[in-house]
N, C-alpha and C. Protein backbone atom coordinates (compact mmCIF):
# COMPACT_ATOMS: atom_id res chain seq x y z
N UNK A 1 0.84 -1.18 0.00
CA UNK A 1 0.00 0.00 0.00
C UNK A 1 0.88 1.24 0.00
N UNK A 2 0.46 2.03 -0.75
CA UNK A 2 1.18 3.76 -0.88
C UNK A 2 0.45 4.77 -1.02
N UNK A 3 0.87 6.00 -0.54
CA UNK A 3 -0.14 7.43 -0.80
C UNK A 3 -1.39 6.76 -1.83
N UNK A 4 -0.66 6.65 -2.88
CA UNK A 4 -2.09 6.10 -4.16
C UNK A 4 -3.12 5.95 -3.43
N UNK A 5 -3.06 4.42 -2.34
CA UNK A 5 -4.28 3.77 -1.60
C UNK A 5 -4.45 4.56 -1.09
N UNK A 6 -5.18 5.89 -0.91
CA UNK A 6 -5.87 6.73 -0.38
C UNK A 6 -6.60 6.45 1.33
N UNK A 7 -7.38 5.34 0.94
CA UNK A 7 -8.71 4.85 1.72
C UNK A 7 -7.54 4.17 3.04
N UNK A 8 -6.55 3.96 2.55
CA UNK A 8 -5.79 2.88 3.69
C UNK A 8 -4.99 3.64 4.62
N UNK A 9 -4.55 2.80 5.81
CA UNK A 9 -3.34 3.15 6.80
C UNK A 9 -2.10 1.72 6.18
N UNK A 10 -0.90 2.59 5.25
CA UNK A 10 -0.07 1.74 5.08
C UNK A 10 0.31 0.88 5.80
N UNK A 11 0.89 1.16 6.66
CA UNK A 11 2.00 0.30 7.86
C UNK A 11 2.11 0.91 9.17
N UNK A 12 1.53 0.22 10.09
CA UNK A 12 1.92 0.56 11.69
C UNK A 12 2.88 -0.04 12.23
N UNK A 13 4.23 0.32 13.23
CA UNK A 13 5.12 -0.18 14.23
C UNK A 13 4.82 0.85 15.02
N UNK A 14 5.39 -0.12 16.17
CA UNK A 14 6.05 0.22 17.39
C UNK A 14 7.43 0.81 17.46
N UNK A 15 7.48 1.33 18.76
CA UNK A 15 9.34 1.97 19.18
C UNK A 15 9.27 -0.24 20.30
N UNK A 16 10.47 0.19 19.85
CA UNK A 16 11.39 -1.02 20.68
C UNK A 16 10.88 -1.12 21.95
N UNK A 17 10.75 0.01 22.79
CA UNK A 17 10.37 0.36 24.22
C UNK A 17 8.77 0.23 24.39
N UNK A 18 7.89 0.12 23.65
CA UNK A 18 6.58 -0.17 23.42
C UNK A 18 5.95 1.30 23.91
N UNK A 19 6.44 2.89 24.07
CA UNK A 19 5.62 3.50 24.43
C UNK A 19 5.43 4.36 23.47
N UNK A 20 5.30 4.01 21.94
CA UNK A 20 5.27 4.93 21.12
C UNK A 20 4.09 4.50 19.89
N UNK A 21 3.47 4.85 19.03
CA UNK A 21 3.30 3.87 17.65
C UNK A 21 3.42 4.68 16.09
N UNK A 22 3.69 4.29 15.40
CA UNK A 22 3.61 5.25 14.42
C UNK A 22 3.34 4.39 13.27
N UNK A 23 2.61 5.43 12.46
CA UNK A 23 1.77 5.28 11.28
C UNK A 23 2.80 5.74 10.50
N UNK A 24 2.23 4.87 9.54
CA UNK A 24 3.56 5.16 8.35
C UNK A 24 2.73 5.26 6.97
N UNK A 25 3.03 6.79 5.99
CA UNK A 25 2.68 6.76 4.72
C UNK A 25 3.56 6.41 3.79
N UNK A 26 3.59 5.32 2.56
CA UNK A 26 4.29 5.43 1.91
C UNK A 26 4.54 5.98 0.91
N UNK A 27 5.10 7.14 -0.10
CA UNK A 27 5.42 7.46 -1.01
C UNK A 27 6.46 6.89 -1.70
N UNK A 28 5.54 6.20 -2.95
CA UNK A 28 7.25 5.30 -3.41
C UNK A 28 7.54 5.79 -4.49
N UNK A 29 6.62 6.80 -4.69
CA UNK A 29 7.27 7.75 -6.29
C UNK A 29 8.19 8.91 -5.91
N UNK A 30 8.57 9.23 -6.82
CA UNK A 30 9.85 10.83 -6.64
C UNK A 30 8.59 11.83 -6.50
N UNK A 31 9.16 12.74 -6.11
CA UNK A 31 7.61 14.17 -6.07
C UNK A 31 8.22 14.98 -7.17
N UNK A 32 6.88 14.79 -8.31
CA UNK A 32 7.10 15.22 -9.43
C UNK A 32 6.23 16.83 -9.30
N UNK A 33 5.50 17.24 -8.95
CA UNK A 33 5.19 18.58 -8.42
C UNK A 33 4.03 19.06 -8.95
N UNK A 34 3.29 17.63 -9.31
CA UNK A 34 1.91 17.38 -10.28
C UNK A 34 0.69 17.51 -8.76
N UNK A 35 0.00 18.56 -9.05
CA UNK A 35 -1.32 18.61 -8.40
C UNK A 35 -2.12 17.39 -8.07
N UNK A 36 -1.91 16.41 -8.68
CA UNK A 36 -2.47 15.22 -8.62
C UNK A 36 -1.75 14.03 -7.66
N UNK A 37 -0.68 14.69 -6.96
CA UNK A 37 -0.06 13.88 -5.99
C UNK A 37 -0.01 14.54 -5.34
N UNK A 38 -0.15 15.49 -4.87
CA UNK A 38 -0.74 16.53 -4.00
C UNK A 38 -1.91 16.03 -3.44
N UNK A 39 -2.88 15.97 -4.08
CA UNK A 39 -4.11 15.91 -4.02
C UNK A 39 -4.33 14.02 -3.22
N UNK A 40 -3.23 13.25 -3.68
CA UNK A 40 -3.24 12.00 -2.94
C UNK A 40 -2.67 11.94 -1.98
N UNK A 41 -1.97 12.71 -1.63
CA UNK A 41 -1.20 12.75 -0.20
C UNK A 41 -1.94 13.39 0.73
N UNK A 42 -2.70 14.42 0.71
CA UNK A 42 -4.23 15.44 1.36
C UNK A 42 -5.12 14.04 1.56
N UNK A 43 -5.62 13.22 0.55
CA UNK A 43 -6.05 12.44 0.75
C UNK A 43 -5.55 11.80 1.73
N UNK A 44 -4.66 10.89 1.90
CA UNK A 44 -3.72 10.26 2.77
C UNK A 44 -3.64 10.73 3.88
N UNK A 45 -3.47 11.89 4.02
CA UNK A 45 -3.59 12.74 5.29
C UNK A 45 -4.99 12.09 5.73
N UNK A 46 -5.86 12.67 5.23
CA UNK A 46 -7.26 13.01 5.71
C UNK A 46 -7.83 11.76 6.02
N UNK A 47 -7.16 10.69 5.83
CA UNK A 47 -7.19 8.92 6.27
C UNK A 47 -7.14 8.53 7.12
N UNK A 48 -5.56 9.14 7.74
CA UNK A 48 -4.67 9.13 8.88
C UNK A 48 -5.77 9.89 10.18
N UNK A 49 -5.91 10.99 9.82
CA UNK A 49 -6.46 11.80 10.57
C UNK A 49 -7.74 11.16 10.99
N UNK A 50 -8.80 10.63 9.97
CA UNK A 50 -9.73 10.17 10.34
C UNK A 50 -9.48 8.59 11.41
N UNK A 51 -8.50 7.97 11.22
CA UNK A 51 -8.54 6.72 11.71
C UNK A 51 -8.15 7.07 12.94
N UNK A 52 -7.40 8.49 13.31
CA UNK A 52 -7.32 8.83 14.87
C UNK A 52 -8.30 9.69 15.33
N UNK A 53 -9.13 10.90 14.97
CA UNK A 53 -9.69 11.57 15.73
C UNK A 53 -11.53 10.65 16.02
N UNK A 54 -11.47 10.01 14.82
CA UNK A 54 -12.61 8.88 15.64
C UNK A 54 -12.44 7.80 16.49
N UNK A 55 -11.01 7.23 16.61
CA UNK A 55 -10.89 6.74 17.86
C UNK A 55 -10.70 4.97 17.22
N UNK A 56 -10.80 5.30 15.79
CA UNK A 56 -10.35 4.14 15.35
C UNK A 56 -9.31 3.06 15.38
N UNK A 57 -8.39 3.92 15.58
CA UNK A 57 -7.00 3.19 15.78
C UNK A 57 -7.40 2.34 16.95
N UNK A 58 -7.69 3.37 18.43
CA UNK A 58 -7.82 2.08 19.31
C UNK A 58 -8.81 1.05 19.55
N UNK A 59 -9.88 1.26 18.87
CA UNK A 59 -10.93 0.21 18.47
C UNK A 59 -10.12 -1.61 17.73
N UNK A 60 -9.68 -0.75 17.06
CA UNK A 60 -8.53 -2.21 16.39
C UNK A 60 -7.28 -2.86 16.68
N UNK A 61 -6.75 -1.50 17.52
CA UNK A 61 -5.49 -2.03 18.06
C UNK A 61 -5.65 -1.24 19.74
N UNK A 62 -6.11 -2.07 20.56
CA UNK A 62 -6.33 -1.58 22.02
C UNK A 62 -5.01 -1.22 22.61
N UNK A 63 -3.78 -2.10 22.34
CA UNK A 63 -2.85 -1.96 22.69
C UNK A 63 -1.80 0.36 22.19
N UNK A 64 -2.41 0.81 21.84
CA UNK A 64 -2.02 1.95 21.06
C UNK A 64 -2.40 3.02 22.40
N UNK A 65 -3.78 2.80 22.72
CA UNK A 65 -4.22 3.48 23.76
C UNK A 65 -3.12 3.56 25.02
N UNK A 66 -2.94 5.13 25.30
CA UNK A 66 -1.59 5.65 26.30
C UNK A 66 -0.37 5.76 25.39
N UNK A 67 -0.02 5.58 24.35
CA UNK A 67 0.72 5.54 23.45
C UNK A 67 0.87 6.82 22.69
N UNK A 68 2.24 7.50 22.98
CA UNK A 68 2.45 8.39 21.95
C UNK A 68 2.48 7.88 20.51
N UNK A 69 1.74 8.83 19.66
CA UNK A 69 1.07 8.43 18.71
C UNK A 69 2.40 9.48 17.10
N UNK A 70 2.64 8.56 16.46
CA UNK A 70 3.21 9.70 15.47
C UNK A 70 2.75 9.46 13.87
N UNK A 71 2.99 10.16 12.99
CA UNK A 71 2.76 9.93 11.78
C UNK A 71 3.50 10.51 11.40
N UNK A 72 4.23 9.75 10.33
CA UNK A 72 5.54 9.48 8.94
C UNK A 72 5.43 9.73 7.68
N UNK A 73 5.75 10.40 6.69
CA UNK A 73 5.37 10.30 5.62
C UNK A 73 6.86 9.54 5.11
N UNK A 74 6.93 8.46 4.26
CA UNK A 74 7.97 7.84 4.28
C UNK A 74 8.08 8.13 2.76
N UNK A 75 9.30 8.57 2.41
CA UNK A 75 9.75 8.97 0.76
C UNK A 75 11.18 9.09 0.29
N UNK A 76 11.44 9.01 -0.69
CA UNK A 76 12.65 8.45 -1.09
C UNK A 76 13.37 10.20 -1.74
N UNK A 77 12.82 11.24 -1.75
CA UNK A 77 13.45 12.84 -1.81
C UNK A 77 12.80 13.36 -0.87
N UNK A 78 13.03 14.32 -0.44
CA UNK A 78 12.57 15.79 0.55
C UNK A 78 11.65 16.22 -0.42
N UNK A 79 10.56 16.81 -0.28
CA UNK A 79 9.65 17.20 -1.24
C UNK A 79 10.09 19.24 -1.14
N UNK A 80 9.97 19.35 -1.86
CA UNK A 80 10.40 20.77 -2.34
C UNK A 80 9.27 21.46 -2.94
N UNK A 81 8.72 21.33 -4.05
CA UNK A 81 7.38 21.71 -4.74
C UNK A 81 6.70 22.79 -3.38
N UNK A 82 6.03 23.79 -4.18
CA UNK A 82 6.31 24.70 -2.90
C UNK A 82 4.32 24.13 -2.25
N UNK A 83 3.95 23.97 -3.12
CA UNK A 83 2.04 22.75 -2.92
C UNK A 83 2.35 21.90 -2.38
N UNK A 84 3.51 21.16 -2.19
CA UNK A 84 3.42 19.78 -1.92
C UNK A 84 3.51 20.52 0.31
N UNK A 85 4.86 21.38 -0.14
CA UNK A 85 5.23 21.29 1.23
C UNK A 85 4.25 22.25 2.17
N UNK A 86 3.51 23.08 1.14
CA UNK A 86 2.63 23.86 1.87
C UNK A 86 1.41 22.73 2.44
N UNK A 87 1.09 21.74 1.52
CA UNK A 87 0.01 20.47 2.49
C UNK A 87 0.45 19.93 3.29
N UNK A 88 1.77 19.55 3.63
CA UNK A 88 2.70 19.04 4.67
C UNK A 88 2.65 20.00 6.00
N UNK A 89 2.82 21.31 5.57
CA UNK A 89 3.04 21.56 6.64
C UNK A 89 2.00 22.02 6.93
N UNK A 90 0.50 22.43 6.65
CA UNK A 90 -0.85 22.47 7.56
C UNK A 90 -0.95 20.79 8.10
N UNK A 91 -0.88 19.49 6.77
CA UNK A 91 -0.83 18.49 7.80
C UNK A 91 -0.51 18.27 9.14
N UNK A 92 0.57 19.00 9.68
CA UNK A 92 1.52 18.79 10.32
C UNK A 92 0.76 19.80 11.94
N UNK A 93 0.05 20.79 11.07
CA UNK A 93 -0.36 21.38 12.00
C UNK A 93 -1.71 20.89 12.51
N UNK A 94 -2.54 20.21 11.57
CA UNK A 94 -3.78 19.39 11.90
C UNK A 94 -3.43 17.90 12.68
N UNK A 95 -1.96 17.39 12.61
CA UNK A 95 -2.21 16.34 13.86
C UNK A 95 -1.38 16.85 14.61
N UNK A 96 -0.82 17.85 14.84
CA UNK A 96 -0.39 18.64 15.92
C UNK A 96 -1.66 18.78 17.37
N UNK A 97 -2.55 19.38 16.72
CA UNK A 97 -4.26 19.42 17.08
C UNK A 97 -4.82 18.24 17.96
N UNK A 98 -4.28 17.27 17.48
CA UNK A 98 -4.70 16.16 17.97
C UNK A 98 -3.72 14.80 18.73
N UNK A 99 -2.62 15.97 18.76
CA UNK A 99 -1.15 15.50 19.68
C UNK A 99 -0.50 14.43 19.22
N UNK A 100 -0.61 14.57 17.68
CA UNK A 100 0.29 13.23 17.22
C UNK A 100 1.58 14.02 16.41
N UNK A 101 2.18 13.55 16.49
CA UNK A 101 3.63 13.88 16.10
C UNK A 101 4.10 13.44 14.48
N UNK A 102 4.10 14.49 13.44
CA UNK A 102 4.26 14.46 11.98
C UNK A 102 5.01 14.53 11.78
N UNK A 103 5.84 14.15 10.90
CA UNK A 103 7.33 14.33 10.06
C UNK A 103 7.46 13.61 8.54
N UNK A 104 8.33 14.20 8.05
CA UNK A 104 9.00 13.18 6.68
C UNK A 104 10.34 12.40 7.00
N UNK A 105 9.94 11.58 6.63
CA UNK A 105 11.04 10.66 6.80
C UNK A 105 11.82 10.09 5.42
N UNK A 106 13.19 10.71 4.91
CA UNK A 106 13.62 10.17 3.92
C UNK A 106 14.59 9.44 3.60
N UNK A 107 14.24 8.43 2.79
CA UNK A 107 15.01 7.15 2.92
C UNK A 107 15.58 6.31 1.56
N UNK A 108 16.47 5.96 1.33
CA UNK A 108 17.03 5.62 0.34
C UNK A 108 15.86 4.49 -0.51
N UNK A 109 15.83 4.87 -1.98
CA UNK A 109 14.67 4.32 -2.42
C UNK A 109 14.50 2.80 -2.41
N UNK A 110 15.61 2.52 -2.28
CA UNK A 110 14.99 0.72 -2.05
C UNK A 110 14.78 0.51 -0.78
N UNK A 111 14.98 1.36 0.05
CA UNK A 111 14.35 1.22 1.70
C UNK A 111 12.82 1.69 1.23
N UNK A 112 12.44 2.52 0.71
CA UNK A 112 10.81 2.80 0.97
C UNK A 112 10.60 2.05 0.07
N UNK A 113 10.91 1.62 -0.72
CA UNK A 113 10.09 0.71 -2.07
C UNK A 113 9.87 -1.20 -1.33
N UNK A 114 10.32 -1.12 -0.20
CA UNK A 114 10.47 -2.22 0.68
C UNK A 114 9.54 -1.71 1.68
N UNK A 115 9.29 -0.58 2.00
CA UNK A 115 8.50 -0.32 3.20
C UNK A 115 7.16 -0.64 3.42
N UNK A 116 6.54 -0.50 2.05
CA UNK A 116 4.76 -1.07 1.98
C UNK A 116 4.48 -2.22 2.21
């Protein structure tokens, strides 16, 4: 699963220490600076967001509850596109809102092309 799958939560782990969890998006394309991957990553967001502020996450995974909570966008460049990073960073401020902890995470492309 990747940004594309819209409707989905890619990949969840844990921290080693069990007091953390994080959601992971995958982006396994380069950011080409097309409105239309924009528009799937907002999506993606708005996934994420929904599967925490309804309370979903801990409905399915009980174990999450007391758990600092984070979300990843996992990608193989730094996104630059000045749309891309302007949705990133209101993302960032909408699970801020809801005390989960956002970032990009970038990673050599056969690490994220392995990550989904």
């Amino acid at each position: 699963m990747t940004v594309r799958d819209g409707d989905t939560v890619d990949s969840i782990t844990r921290s080693a220490d069990g007091t953390a969890v994080t959601l992971l998006m995958i982006e396994d394309r380069a950011f080409d600076g097309s409105r239309q991957q924009v528009e799937q990553v907002v999506a993606k967001v708005n996934t994420y967001l929904r599967f925490i502020q309804t309370g979903q996450i801990h409905r399915e995974l009980p174990d999450t509850l007391g758990r600092e909570l984070r979300v990843r966008l996992v990608c193989q460049q730094a996104p630059e596109d000045e749309l891309m990073v302007t949705a990133l960073r209101s993302a960032g401020g909408m699970f801020a809102r809801h005390s989960v902890d956002f970032g990009v995470d970038v990673l050599p492309p056969e690490l994220v092309n392995g990550a989904g």
